[in-house]
N, C-alpha and C. Protein backbone atom coordinates (compact mmCIF):
# COMPACT_ATOMS: atom_id res chain seq x y z
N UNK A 1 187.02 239.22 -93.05
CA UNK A 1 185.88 238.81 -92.25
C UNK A 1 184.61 238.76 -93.10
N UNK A 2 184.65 239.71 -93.81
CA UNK A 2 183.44 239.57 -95.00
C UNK A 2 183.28 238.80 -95.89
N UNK A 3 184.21 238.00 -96.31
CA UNK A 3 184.66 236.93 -96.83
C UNK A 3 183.88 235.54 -96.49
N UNK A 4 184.50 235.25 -95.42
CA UNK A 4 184.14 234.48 -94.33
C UNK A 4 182.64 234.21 -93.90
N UNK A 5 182.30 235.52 -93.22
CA UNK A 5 180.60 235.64 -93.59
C UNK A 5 179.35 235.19 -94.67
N UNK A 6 180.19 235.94 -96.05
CA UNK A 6 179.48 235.37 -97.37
C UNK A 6 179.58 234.06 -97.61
N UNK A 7 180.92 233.22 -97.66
CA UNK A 7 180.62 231.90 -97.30
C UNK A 7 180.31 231.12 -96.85
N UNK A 8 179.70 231.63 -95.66
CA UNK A 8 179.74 230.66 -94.76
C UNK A 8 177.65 230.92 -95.26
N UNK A 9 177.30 231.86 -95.20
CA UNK A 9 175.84 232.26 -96.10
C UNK A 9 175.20 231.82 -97.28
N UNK A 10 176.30 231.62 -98.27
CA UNK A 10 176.40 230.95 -98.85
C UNK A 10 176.64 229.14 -99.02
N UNK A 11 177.36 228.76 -98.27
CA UNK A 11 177.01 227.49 -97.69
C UNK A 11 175.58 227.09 -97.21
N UNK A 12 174.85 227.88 -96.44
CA UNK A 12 173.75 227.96 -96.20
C UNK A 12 172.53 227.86 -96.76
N UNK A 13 173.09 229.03 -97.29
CA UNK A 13 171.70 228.79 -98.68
C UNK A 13 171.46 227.82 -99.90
N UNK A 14 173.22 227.07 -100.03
CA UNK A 14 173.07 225.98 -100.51
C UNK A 14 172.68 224.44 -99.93
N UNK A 15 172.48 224.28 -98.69
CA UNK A 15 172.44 222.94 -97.57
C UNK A 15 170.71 223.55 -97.83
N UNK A 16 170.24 224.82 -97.93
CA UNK A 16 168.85 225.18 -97.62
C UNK A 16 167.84 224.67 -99.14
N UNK A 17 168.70 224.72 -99.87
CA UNK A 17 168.51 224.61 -101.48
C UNK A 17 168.39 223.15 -101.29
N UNK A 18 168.86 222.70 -101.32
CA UNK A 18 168.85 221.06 -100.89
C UNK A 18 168.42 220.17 -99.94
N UNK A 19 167.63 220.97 -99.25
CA UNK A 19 166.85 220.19 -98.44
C UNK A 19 165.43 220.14 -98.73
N UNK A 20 165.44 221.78 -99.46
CA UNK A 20 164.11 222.17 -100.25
C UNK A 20 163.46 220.60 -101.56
N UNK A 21 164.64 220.33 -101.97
CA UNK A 21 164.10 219.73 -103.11
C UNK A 21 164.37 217.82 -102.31
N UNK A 22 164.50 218.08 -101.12
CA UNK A 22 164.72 216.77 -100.86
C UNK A 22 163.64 215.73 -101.14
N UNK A 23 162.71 215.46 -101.53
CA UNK A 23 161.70 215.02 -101.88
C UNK A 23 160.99 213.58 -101.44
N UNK A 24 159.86 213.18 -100.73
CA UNK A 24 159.69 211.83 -100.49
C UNK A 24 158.62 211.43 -101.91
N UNK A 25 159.64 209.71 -101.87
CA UNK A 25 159.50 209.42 -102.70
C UNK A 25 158.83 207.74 -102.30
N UNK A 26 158.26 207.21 -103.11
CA UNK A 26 157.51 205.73 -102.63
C UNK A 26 158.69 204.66 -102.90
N UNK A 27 159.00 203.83 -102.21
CA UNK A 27 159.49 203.08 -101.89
C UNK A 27 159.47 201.57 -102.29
N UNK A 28 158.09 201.25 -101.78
CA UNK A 28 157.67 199.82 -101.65
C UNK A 28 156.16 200.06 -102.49
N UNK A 29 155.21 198.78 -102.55
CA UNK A 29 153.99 198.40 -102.89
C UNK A 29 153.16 199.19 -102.06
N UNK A 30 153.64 198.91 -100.96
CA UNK A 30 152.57 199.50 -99.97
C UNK A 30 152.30 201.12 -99.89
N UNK A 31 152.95 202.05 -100.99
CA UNK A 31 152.73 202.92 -100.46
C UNK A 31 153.60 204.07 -99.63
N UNK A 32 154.25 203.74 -98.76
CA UNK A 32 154.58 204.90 -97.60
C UNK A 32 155.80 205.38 -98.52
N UNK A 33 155.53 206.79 -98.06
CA UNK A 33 156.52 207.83 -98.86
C UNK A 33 157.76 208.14 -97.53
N UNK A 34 159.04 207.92 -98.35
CA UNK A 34 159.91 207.62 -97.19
C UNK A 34 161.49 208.75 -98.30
N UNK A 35 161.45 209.96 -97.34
CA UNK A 35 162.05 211.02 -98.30
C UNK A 35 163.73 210.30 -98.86
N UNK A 36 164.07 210.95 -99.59
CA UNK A 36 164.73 210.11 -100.12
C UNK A 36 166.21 210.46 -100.03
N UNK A 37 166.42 211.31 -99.22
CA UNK A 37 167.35 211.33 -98.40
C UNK A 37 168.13 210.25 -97.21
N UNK A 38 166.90 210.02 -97.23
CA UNK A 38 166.77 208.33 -96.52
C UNK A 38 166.85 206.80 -96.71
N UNK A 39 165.78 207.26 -97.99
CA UNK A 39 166.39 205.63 -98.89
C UNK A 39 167.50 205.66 -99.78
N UNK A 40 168.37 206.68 -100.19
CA UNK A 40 169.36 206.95 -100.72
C UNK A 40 170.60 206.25 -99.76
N UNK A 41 170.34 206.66 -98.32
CA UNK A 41 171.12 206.09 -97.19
C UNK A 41 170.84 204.56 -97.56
N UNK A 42 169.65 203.82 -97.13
CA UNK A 42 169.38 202.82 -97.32
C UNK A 42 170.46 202.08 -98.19
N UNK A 43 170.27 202.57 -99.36
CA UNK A 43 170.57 202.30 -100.54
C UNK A 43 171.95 202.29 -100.71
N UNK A 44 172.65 203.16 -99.96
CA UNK A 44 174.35 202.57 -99.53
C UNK A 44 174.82 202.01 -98.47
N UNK A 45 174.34 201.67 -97.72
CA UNK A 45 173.85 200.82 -96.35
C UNK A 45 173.91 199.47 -97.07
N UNK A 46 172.83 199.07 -97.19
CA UNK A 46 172.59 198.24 -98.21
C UNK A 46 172.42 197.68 -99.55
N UNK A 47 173.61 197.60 -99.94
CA UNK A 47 172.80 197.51 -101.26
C UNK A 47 172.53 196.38 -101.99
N UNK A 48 171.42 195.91 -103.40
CA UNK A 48 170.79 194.59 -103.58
C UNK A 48 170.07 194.66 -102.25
N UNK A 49 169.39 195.40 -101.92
CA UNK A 49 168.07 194.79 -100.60
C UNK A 49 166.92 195.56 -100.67
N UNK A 50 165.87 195.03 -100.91
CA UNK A 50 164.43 195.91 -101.40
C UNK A 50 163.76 196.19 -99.87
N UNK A 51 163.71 196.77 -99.21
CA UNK A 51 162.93 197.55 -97.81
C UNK A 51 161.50 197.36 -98.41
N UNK A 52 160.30 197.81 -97.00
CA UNK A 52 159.18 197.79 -96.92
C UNK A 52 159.30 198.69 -95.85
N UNK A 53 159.11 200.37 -95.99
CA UNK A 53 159.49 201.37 -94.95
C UNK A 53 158.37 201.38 -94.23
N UNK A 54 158.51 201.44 -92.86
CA UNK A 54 157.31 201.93 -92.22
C UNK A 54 157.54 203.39 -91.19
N UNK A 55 156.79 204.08 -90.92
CA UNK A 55 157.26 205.73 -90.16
C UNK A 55 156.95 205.58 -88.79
N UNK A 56 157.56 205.46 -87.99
CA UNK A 56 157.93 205.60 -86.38
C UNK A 56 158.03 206.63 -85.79
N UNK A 57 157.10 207.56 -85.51
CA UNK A 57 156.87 209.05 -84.90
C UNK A 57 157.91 209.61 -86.44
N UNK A 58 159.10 210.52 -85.84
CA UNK A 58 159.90 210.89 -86.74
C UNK A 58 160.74 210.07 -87.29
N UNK A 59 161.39 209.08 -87.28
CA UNK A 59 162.27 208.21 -87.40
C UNK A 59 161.27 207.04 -88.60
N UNK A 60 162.19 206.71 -89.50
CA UNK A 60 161.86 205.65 -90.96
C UNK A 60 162.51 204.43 -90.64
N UNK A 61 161.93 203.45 -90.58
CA UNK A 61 162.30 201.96 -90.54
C UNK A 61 161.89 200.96 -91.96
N UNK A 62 162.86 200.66 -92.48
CA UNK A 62 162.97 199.64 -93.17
C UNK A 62 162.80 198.10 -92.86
N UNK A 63 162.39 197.41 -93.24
CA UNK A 63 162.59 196.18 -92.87
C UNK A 63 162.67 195.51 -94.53
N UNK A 64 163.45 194.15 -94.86
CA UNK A 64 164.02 193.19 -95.46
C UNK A 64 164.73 192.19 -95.20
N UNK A 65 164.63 191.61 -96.48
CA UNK A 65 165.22 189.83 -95.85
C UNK A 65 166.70 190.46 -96.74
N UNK A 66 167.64 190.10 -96.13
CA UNK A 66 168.94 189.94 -96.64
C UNK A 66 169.38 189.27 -97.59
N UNK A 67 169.84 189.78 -98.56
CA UNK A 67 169.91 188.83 -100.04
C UNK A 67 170.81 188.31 -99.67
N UNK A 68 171.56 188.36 -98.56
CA UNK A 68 172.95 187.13 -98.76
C UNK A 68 172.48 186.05 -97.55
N UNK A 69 172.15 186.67 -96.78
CA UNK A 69 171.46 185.79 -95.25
C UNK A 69 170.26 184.94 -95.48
N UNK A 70 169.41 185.67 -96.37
CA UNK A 70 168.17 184.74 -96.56
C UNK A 70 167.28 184.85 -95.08
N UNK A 71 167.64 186.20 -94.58
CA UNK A 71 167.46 186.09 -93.06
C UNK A 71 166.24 187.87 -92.93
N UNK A 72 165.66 187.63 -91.98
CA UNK A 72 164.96 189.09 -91.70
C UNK A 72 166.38 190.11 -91.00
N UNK A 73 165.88 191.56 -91.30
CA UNK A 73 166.69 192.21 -91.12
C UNK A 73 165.83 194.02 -90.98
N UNK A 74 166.21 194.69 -90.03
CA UNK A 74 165.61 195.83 -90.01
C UNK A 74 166.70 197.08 -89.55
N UNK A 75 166.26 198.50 -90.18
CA UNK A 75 167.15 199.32 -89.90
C UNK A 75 166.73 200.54 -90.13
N UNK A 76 166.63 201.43 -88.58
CA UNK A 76 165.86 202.64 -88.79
C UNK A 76 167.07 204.15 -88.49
N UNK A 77 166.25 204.80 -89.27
CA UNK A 77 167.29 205.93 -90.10
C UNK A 77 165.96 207.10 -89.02
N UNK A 78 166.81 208.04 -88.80
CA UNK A 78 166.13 209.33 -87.78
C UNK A 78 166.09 210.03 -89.41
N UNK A 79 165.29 211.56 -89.09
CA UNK A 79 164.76 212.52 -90.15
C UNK A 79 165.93 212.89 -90.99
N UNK A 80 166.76 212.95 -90.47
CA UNK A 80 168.50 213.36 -90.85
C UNK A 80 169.12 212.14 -91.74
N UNK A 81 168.60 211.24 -91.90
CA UNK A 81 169.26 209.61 -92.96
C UNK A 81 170.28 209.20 -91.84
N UNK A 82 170.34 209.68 -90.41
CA UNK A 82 171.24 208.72 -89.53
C UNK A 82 171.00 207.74 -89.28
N UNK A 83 172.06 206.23 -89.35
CA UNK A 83 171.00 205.48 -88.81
C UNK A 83 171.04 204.35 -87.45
N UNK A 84 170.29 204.78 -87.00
CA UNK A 84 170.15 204.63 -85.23
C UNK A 84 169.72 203.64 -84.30
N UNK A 85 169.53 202.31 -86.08
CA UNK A 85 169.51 201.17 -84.91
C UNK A 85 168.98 200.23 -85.78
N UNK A 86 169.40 198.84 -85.70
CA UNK A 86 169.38 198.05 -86.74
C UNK A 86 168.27 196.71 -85.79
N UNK A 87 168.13 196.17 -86.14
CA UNK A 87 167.77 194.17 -85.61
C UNK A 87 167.86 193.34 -87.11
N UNK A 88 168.39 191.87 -85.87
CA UNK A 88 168.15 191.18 -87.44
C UNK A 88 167.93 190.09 -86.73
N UNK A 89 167.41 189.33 -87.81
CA UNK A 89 167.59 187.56 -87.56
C UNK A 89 168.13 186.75 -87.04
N UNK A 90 167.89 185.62 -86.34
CA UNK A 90 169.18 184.98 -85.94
C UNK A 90 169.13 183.51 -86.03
N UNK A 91 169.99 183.14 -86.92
CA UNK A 91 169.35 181.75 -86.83
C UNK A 91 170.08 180.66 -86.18
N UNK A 92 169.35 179.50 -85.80
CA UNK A 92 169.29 178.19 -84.83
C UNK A 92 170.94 178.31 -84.13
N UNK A 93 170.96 178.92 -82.97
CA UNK A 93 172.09 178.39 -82.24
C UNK A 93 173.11 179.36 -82.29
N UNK A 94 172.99 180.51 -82.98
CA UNK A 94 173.37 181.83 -83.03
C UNK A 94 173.53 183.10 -82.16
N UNK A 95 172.72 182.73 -81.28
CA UNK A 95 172.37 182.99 -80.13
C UNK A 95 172.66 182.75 -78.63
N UNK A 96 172.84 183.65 -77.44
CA UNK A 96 173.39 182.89 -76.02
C UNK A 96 172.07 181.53 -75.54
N UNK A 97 172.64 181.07 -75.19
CA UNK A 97 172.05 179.62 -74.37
C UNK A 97 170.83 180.01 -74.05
N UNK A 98 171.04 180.80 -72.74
CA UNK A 98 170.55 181.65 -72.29
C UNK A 98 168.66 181.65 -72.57
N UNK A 99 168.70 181.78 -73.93
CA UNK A 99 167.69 182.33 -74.41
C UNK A 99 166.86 181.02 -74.67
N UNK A 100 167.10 180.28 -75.16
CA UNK A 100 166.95 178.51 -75.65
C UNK A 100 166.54 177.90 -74.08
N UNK A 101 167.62 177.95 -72.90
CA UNK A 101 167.25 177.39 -71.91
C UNK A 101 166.09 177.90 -70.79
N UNK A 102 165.53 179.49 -71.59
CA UNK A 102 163.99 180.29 -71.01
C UNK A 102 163.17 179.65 -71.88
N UNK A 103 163.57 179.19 -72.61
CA UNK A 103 162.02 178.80 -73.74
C UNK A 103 161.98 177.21 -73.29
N UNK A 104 162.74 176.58 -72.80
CA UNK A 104 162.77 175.11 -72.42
C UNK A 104 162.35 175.14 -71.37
N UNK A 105 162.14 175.72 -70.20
CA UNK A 105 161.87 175.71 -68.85
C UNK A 105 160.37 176.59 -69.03
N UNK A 106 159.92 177.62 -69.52
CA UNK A 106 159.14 178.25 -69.65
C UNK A 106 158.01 177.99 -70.06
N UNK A 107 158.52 177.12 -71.72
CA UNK A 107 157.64 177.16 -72.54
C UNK A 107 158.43 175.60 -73.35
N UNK A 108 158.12 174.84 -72.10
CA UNK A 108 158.37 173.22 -72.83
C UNK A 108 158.38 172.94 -74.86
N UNK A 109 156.82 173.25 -74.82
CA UNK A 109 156.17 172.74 -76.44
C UNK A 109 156.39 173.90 -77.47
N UNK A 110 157.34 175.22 -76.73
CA UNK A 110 157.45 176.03 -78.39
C UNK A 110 158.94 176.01 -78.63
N UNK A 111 159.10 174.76 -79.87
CA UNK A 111 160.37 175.13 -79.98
C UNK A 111 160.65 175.99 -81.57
N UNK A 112 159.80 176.13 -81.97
CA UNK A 112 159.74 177.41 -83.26
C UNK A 112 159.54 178.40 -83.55
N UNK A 113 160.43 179.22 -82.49
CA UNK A 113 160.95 180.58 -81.77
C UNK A 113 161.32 180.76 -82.46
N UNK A 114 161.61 182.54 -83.11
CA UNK A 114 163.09 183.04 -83.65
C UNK A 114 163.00 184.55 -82.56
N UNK A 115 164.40 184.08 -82.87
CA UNK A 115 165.34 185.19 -82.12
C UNK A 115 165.88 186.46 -82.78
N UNK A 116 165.84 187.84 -82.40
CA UNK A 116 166.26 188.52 -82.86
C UNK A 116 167.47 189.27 -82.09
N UNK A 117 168.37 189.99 -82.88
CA UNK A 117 169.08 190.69 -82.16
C UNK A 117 168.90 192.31 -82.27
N UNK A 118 169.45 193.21 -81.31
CA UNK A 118 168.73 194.22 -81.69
C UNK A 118 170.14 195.38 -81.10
N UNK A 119 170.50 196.14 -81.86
CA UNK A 119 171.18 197.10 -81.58
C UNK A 119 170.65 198.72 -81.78
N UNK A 120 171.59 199.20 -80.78
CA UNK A 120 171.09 200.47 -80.43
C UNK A 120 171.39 201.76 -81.13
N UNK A 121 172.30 200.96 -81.92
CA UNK A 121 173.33 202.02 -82.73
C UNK A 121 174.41 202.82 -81.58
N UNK A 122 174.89 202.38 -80.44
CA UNK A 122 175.47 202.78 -79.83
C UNK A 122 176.35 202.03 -79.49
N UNK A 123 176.36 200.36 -79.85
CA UNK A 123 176.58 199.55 -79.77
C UNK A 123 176.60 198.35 -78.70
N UNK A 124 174.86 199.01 -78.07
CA UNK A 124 174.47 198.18 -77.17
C UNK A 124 173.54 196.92 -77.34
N UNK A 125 173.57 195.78 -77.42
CA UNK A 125 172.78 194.59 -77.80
C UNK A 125 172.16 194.25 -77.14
N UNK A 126 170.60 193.91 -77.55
CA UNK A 126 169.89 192.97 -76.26
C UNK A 126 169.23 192.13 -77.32
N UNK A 127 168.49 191.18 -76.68
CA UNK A 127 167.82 189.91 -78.29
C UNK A 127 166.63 189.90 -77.72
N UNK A 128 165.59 190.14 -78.63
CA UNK A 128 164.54 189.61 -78.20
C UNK A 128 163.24 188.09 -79.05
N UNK A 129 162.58 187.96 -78.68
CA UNK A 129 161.53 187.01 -79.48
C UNK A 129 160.40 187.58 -79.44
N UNK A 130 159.13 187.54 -80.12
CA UNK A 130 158.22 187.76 -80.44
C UNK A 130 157.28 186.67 -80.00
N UNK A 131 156.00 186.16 -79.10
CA UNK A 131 155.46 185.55 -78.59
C UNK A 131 154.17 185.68 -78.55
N UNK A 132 153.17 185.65 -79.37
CA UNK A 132 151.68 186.30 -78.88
C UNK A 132 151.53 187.46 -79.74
N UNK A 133 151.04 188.41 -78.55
CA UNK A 133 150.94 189.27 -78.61
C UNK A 133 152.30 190.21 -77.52
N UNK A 134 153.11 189.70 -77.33
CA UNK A 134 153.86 189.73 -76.29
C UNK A 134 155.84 189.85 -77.41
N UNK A 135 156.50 190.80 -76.94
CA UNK A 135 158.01 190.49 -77.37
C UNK A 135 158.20 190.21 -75.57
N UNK A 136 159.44 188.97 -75.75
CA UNK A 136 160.40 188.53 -74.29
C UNK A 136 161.68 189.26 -74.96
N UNK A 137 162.30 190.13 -74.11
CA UNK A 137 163.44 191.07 -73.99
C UNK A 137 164.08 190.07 -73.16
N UNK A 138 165.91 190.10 -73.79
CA UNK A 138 166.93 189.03 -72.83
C UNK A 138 167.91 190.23 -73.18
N UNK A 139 169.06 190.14 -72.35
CA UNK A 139 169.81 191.02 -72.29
C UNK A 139 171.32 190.41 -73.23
N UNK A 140 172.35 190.75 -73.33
CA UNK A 140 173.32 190.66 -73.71
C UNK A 140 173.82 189.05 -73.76
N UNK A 141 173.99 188.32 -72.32
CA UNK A 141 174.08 187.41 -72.21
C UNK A 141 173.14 186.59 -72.41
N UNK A 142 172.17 186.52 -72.73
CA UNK A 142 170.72 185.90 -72.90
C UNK A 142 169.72 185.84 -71.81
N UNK A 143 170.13 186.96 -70.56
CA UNK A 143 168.99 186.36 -69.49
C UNK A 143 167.76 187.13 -69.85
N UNK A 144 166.62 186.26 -69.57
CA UNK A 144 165.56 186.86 -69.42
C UNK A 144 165.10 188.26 -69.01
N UNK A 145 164.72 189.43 -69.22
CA UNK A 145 164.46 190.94 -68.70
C UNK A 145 163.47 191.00 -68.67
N UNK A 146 162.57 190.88 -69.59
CA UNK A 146 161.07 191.92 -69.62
C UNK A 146 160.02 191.37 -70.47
N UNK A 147 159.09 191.56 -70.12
CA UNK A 147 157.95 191.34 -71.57
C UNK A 147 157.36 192.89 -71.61
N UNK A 148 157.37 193.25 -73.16
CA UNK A 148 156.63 194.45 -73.47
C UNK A 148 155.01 193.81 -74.28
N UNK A 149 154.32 194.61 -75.06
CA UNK A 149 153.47 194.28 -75.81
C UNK A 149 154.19 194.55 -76.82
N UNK A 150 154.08 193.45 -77.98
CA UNK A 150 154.19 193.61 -79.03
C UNK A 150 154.27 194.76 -80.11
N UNK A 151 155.21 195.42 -80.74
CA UNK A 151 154.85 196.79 -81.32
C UNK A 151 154.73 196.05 -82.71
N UNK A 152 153.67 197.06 -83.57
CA UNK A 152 153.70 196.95 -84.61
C UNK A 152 153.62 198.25 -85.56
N UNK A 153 154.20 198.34 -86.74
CA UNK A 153 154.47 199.50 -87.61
C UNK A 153 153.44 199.83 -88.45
N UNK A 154 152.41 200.85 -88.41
CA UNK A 154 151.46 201.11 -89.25
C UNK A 154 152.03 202.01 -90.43
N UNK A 155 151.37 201.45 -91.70
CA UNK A 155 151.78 202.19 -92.85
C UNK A 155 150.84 203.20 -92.89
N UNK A 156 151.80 204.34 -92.66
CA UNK A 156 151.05 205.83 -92.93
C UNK A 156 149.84 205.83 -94.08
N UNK A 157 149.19 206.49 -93.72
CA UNK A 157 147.82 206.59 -95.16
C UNK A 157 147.76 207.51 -96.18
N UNK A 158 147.69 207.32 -97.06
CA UNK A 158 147.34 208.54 -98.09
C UNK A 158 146.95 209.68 -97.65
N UNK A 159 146.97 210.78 -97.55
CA UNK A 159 145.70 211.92 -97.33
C UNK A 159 145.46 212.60 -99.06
């Protein structure tokens, strides 16, 4: 039993040792320090793909264009390097009807929309577009759901 104990203490103090030196490290141009426990994930996730991290309460989001897609692509990792939810690009016709036949009835004169898809990491999909100041949320099949306001990712500041 004492055995057992010390190892398992030992395990401990080594996961503790290593989290100590986990270190954030800069990333991109811009700046934001994104620990590197995280872009290490990134970095076998993806690899050949340069991110531009931005910090989401606790949770790190990457965003990049896909070196093989030539396409936008995003993917956010929680404090732990899990990662909990991706969107990407979608291009011309890739997409349910659905979504094409709200922007034709809706919005006659914009036909230079892009579409995104967006997963939950649970493996739930919904697509949305970006409009304004406005994202239109469609669900699985492409119907229309919701308008939110637009979110956007501020790059943390120096202190």
């Amino acid at each position: 039993m004492k055995k057992i104990i010390l190892m398992i203490i030992a395990v401990f103090s080594i996961e503790m040792a290593t989290a100590q030196t986990n270190t954030a490290t800069p990333d991109n141009t811009m700046g934001v320090q994104t620990p590197s426990l995280i872009s290490n994930h990134f970095g076998i996730d993806y690899p050949n793909n340069n991110a531009i991290w931005y910090q989401d309460g606790s949770n790190y989001r990457a965003e990049y264009i896909d070196s093989k897609t030539n396409l936008g692509r995003s993917v956010t990792y929680n404090k732990n390097g899990v990662r909990i939810g991706t969107e990407e690009q979608l291009s011309s016709g890739s997409f349910p009807s659905g979504i094409s036949d709200y922007y034709t009835k809706k919005y006659p004169n914009e036909t230079d929309y892009q579409v995104w898809s967006s997963n939950d990491g649970l493996g739930n999909i919904t697509y949305y577009t970006n409009r304004k100041s406005e994202t239109l949320w469609f669900d699985k099949t492409g119907k229309y759901k919701t308008k939110t306001k637009k979110k956007t990712y501020k790059t943390p500041t120096k202190k």
